[in-house]
C-alpha atoms as a PDB file:
ATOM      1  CA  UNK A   1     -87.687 117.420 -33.442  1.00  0.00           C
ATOM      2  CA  UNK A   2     -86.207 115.425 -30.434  1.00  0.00           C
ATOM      3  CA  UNK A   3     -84.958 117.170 -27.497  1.00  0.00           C
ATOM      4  CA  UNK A   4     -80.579 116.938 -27.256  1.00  0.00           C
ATOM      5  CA  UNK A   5     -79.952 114.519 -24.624  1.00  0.00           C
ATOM      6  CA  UNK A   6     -78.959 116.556 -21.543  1.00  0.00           C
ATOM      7  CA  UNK A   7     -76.882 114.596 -18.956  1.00  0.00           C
ATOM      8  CA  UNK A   8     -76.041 117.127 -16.969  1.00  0.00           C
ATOM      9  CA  UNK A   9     -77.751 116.034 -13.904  1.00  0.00           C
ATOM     10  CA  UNK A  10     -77.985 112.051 -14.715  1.00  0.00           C
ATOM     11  CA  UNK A  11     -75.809 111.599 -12.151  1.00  0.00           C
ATOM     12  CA  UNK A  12     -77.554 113.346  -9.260  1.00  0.00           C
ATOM     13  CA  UNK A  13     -80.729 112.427 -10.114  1.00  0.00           C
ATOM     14  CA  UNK A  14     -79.210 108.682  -9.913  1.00  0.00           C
ATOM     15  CA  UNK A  15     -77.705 109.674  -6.644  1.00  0.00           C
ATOM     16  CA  UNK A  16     -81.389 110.757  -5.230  1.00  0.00           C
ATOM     17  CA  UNK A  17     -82.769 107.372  -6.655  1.00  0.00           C
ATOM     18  CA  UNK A  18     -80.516 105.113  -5.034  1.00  0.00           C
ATOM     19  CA  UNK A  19     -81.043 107.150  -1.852  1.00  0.00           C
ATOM     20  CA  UNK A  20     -84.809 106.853  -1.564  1.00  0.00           C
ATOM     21  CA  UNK A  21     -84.390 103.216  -2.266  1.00  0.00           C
ATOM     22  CA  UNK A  22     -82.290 102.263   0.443  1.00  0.00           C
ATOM     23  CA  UNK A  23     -84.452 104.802   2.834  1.00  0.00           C
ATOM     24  CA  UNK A  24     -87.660 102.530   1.505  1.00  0.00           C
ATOM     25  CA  UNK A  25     -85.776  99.727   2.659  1.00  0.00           C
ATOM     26  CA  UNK A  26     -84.910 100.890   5.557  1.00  0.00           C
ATOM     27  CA  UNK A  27     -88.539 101.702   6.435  1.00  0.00           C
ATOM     28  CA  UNK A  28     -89.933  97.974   5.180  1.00  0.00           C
ATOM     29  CA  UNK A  29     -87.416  96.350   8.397  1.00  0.00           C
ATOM     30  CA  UNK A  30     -88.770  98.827   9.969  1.00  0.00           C
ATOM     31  CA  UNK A  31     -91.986  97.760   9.758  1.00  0.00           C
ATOM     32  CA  UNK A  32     -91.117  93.895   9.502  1.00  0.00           C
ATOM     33  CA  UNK A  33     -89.879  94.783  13.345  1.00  0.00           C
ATOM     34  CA  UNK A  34     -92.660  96.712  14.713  1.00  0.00           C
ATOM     35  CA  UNK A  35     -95.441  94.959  13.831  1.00  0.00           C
ATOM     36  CA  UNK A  36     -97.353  91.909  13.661  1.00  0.00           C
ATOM     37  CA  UNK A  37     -97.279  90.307  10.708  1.00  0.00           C
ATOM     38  CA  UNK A  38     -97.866  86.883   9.232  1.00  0.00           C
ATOM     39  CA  UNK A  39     -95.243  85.064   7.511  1.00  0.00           C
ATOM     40  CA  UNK A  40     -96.628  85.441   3.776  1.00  0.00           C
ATOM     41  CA  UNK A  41     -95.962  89.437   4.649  1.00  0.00           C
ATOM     42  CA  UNK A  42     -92.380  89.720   5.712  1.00  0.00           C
ATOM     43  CA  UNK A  43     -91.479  87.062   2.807  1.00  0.00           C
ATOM     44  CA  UNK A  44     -93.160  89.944   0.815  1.00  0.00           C
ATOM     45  CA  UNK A  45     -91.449  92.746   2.141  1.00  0.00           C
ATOM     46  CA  UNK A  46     -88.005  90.832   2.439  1.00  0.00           C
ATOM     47  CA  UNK A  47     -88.701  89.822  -1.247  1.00  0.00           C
ATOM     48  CA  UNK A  48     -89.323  93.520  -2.069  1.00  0.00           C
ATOM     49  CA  UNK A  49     -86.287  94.538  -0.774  1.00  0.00           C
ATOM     50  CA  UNK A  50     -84.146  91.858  -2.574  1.00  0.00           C
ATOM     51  CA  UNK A  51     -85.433  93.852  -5.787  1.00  0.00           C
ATOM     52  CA  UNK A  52     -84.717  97.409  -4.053  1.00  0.00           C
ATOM     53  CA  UNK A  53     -80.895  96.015  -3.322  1.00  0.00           C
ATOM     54  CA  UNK A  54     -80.494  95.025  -6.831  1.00  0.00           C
ATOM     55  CA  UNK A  55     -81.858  98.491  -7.666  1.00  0.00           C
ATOM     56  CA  UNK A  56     -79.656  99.749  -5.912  1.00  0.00           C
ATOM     57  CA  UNK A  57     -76.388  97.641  -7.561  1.00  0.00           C
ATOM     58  CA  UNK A  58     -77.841  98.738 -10.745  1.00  0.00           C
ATOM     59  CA  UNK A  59     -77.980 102.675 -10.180  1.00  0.00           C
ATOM     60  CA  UNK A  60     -74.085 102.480  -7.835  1.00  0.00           C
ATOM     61  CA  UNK A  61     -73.404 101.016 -11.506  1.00  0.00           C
ATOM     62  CA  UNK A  62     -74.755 103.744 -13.640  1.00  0.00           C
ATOM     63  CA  UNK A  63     -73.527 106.911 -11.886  1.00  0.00           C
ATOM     64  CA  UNK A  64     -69.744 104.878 -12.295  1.00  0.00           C
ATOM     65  CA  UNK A  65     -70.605 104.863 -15.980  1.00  0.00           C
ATOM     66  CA  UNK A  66     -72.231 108.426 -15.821  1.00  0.00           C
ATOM     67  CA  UNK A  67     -69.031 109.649 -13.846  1.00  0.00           C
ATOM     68  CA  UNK A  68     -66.523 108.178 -16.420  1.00  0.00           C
ATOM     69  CA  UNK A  69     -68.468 109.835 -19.527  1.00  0.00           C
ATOM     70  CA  UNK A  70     -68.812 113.700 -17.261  1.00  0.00           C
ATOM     71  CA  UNK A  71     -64.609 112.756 -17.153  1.00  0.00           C
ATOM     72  CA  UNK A  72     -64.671 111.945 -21.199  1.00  0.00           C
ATOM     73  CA  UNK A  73     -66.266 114.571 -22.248  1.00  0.00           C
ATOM     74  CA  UNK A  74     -70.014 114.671 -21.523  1.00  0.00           C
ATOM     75  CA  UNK A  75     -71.333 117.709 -19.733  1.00  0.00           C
END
């Protein structure tokens, strides 16, 4: 038998997610600034963090939707 879906902490969870993301990025310029590296690498990393940022858009999106169902009704 499936598990109930329990979204009690979807939104925190999302919360923690978003924030490690934008600490990774925060780290890769970081690094981009400290060291030496060739071009190919910061495209790389800048790259990378392009897909972190839409990561990012993408979970700011889904705790608004998790926050307006915890309003509606969902626990």
């Amino acid at each position: 038998m499936a598990k109930p879906d329990n979204r009690n902490d979807n939104v925190e969870k999302l919360q923690t997610m978003k924030e490690q993301t934008a600490h990774n990025i925060e780290a890769a310029e970081e690094t981009m600034a400290n060291t030496d590296l060739t071009k190919a690498e910061k495209r790389a990393i800048q790259e990378k963090n392009n897909r972190r940022q839409q990561s990012i858009d993408s979970f700011e999106a889904e705790i608004a939707d998790e926050m307006s169902d915890r309003k509606n009704g969902y626990k």
